[in-house]
C-alpha atoms as a PDB file:
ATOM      1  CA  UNK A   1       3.866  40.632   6.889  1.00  0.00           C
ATOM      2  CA  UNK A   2       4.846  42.838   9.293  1.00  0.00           C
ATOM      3  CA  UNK A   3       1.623  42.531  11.034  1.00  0.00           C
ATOM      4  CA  UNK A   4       1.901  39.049  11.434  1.00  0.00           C
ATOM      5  CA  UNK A   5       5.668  39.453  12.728  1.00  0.00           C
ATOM      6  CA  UNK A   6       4.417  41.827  15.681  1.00  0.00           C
ATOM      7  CA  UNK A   7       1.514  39.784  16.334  1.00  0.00           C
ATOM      8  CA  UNK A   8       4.093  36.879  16.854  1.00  0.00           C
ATOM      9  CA  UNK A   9       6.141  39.298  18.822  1.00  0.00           C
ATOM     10  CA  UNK A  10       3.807  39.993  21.222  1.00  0.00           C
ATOM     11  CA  UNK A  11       2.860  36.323  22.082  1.00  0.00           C
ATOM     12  CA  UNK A  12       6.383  35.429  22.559  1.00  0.00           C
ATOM     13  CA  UNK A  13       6.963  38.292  25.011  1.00  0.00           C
ATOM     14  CA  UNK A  14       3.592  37.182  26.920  1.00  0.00           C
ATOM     15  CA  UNK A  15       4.881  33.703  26.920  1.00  0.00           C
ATOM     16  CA  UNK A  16       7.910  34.280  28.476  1.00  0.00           C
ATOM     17  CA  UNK A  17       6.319  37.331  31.027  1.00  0.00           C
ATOM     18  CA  UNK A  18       3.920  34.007  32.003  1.00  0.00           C
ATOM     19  CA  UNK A  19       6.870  31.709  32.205  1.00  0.00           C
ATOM     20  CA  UNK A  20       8.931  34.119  34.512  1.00  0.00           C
ATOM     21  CA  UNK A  21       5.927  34.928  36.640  1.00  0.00           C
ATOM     22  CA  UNK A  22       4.818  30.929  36.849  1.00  0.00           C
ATOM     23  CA  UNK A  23       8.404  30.572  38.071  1.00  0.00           C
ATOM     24  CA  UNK A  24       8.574  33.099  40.937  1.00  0.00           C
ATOM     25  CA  UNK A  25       4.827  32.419  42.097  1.00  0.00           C
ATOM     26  CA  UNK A  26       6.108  28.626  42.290  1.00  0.00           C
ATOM     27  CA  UNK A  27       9.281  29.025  44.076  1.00  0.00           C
ATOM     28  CA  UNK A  28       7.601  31.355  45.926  1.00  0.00           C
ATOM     29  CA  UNK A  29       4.946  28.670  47.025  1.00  0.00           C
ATOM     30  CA  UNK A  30       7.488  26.230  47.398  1.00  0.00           C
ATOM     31  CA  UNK A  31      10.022  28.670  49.494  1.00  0.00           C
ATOM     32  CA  UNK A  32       6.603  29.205  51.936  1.00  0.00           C
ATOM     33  CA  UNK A  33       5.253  25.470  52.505  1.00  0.00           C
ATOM     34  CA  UNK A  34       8.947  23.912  53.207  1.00  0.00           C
ATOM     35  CA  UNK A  35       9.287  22.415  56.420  1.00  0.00           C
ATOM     36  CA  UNK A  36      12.408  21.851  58.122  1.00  0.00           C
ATOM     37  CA  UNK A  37      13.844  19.350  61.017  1.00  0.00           C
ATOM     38  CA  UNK A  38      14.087  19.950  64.757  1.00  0.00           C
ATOM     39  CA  UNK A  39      16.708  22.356  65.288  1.00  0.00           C
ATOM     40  CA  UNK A  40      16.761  23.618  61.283  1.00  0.00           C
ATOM     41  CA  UNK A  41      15.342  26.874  59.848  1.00  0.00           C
ATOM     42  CA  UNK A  42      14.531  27.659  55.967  1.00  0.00           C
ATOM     43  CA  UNK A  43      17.068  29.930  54.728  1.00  0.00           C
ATOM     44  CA  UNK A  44      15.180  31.530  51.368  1.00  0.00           C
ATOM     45  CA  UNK A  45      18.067  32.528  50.024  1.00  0.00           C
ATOM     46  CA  UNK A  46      20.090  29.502  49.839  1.00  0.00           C
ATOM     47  CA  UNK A  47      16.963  27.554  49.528  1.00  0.00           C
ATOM     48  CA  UNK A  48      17.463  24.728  52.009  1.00  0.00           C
ATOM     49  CA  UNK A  49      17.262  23.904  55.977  1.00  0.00           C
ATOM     50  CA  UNK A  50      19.921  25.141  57.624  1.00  0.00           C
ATOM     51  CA  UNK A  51      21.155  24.341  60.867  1.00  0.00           C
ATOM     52  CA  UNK A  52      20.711  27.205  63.983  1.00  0.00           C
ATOM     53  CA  UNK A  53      24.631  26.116  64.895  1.00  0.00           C
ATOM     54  CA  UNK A  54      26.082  27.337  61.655  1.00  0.00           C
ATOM     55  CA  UNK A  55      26.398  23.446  60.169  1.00  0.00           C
ATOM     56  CA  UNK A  56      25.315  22.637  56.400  1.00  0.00           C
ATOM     57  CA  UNK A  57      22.587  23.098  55.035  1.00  0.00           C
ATOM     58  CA  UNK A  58      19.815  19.950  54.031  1.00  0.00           C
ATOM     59  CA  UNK A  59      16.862  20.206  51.485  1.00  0.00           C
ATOM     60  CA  UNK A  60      13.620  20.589  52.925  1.00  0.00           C
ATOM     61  CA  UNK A  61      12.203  16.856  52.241  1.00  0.00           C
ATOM     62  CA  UNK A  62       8.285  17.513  52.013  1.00  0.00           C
ATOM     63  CA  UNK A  63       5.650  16.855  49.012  1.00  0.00           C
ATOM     64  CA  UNK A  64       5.307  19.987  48.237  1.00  0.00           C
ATOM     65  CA  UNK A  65       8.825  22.226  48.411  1.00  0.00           C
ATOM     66  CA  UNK A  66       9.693  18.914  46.644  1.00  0.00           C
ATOM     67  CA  UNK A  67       7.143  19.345  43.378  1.00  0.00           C
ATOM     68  CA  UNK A  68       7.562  23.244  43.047  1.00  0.00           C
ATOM     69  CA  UNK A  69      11.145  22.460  43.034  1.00  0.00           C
ATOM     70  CA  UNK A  70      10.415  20.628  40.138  1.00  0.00           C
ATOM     71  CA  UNK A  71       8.054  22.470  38.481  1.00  0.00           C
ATOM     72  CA  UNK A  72      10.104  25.242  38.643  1.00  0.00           C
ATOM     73  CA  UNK A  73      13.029  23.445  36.422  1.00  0.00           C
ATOM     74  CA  UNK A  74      10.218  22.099  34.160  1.00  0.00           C
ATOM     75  CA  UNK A  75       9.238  26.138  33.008  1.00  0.00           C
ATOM     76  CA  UNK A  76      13.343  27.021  33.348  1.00  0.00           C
ATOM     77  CA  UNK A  77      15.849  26.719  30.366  1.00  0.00           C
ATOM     78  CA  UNK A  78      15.789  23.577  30.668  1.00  0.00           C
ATOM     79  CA  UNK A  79      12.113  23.169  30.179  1.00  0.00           C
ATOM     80  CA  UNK A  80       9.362  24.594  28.543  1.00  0.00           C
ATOM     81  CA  UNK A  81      11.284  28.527  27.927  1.00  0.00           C
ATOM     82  CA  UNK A  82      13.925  25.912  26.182  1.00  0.00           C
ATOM     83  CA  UNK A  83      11.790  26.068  23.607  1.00  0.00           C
ATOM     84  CA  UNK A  84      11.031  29.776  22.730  1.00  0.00           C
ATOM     85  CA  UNK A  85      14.002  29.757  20.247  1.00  0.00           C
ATOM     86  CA  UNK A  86      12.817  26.991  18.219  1.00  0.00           C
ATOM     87  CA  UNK A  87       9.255  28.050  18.236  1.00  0.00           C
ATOM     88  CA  UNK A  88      10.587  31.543  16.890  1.00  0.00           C
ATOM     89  CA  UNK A  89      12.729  29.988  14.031  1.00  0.00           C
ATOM     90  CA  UNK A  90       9.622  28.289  12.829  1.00  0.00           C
ATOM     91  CA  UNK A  91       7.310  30.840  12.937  1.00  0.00           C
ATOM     92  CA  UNK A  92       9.858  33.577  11.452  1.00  0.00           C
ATOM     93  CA  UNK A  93      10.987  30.546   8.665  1.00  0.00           C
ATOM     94  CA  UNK A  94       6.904  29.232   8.051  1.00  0.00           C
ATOM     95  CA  UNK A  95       6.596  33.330   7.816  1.00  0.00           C
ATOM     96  CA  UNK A  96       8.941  33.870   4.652  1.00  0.00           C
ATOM     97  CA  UNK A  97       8.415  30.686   3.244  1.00  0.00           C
ATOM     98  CA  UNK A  98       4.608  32.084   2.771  1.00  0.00           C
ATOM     99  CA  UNK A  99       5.669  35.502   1.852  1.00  0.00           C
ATOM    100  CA  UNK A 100       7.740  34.304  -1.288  1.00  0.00           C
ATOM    101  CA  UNK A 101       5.295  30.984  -2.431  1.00  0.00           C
ATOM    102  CA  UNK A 102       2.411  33.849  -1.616  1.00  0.00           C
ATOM    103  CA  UNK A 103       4.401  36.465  -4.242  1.00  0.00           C
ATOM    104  CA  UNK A 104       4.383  33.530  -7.095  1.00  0.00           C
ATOM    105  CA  UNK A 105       0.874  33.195  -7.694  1.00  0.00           C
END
Protein backbone atom coordinates (compact mmCIF):
# COMPACT_ATOMS: atom_id res chain seq x y z
CA UNK A 1 0.00 0.00 0.00
CA UNK A 2 2.62 2.09 0.60
CA UNK A 3 3.86 1.69 -2.83
CA UNK A 4 0.86 2.80 -4.30
CA UNK A 5 0.74 5.91 -1.79
CA UNK A 6 4.31 7.13 -3.10
CA UNK A 7 3.51 6.36 -6.53
CA UNK A 8 0.46 8.78 -6.01
CA UNK A 9 2.83 11.09 -4.29
CA UNK A 10 4.98 11.55 -6.91
CA UNK A 11 2.31 12.35 -9.61
CA UNK A 12 0.79 14.91 -7.48
CA UNK A 13 4.11 16.69 -6.93
CA UNK A 14 4.75 16.49 -10.90
CA UNK A 15 1.33 17.85 -11.39
CA UNK A 16 1.65 20.73 -9.50
CA UNK A 17 5.75 21.31 -10.60
CA UNK A 18 3.81 21.31 -14.34
CA UNK A 19 1.09 23.58 -13.13
CA UNK A 20 3.57 26.17 -11.55
CA UNK A 21 5.89 26.01 -14.52
CA UNK A 22 2.72 26.26 -17.19
CA UNK A 23 1.94 29.35 -15.12
CA UNK A 24 5.24 31.29 -15.22
CA UNK A 25 6.06 30.19 -18.96
CA UNK A 26 2.45 31.77 -19.68
CA UNK A 27 2.66 34.94 -17.86
CA UNK A 28 5.88 35.04 -19.02
CA UNK A 29 4.62 34.88 -22.74
CA UNK A 30 1.94 37.07 -21.98
CA UNK A 31 4.25 39.76 -19.93
CA UNK A 32 6.55 39.66 -23.48
CA UNK A 33 3.82 40.02 -26.40
CA UNK A 34 1.75 42.97 -24.52
CA UNK A 35 1.57 46.01 -26.37
CA UNK A 36 0.92 49.26 -24.97
CA UNK A 37 -0.55 52.85 -26.25
CA UNK A 38 1.36 55.87 -27.53
CA UNK A 39 3.01 57.36 -24.70
CA UNK A 40 2.57 53.96 -22.28
CA UNK A 41 5.26 51.41 -21.32
CA UNK A 42 4.67 47.70 -19.83
CA UNK A 43 5.54 47.75 -16.32
CA UNK A 44 6.16 43.70 -15.55
CA UNK A 45 5.77 44.09 -12.26
CA UNK A 46 2.49 45.65 -11.90
CA UNK A 47 1.46 43.96 -15.03
CA UNK A 48 -0.21 46.74 -16.99
CA UNK A 49 0.64 49.95 -19.33
CA UNK A 50 1.68 52.57 -17.49
CA UNK A 51 1.90 56.01 -18.36
CA UNK A 52 5.75 57.73 -18.91
CA UNK A 53 4.12 60.90 -16.75
CA UNK A 54 3.57 58.92 -13.61
CA UNK A 55 -0.53 58.61 -14.35
CA UNK A 56 -2.41 55.13 -13.80
CA UNK A 57 -1.82 52.39 -15.10
CA UNK A 58 -4.27 50.57 -18.14
CA UNK A 59 -4.26 46.79 -19.16
CA UNK A 60 -2.52 46.02 -22.18
CA UNK A 61 -5.72 45.34 -24.57
CA UNK A 62 -4.20 42.79 -27.23
CA UNK A 63 -5.26 39.00 -28.18
CA UNK A 64 -2.69 37.62 -26.75
CA UNK A 65 -1.56 39.37 -23.13
CA UNK A 66 -5.40 39.05 -23.06
CA UNK A 67 -5.62 34.90 -23.36
CA UNK A 68 -2.40 34.17 -21.21
CA UNK A 69 -4.03 36.35 -18.75
CA UNK A 70 -6.58 33.95 -18.78
CA UNK A 71 -4.98 30.94 -19.06
CA UNK A 72 -3.00 31.74 -16.35
CA UNK A 73 -6.20 31.97 -13.83
CA UNK A 74 -7.54 28.79 -15.55
CA UNK A 75 -4.15 26.58 -14.05
CA UNK A 76 -4.31 29.04 -10.64
CA UNK A 77 -6.38 28.15 -7.45
CA UNK A 78 -9.03 28.92 -8.98
CA UNK A 79 -8.62 26.50 -11.79
CA UNK A 80 -7.27 23.36 -12.56
CA UNK A 81 -4.53 23.26 -9.10
CA UNK A 82 -8.21 23.84 -7.37
CA UNK A 83 -8.50 20.53 -7.78
CA UNK A 84 -5.36 18.73 -6.37
CA UNK A 85 -7.11 18.45 -2.93
CA UNK A 86 -10.03 16.64 -4.10
CA UNK A 87 -8.16 14.43 -6.43
CA UNK A 88 -5.94 13.48 -3.27
CA UNK A 89 -8.97 12.70 -0.96
CA UNK A 90 -10.13 10.27 -3.55
CA UNK A 91 -7.23 8.57 -4.31
CA UNK A 92 -6.05 8.35 -0.47
CA UNK A 93 -10.10 7.31 0.39
CA UNK A 94 -10.43 4.72 -3.07
CA UNK A 95 -6.82 3.62 -1.44
CA UNK A 96 -8.17 2.33 2.07
CA UNK A 97 -11.39 1.48 0.94
CA UNK A 98 -9.35 -1.33 -1.20
CA UNK A 99 -6.95 -2.07 1.51
CA UNK A 100 -9.76 -3.18 4.05
CA UNK A 101 -12.51 -4.90 1.25
CA UNK A 102 -8.91 -6.41 -0.14
CA UNK A 103 -8.12 -7.85 3.74
CA UNK A 104 -11.82 -9.61 3.78
CA UNK A 105 -11.43 -12.04 1.18
Amino acid sequence: MMDVLQGLAYGIVSFAVLVVVGIVIISKLGDSTAACATDYTYNATAQQCQNVTGGDGTDPSNTAWTTGGYLSTQLGSSGLAGWIPAVIAVAIGALFLSYFMGRKR
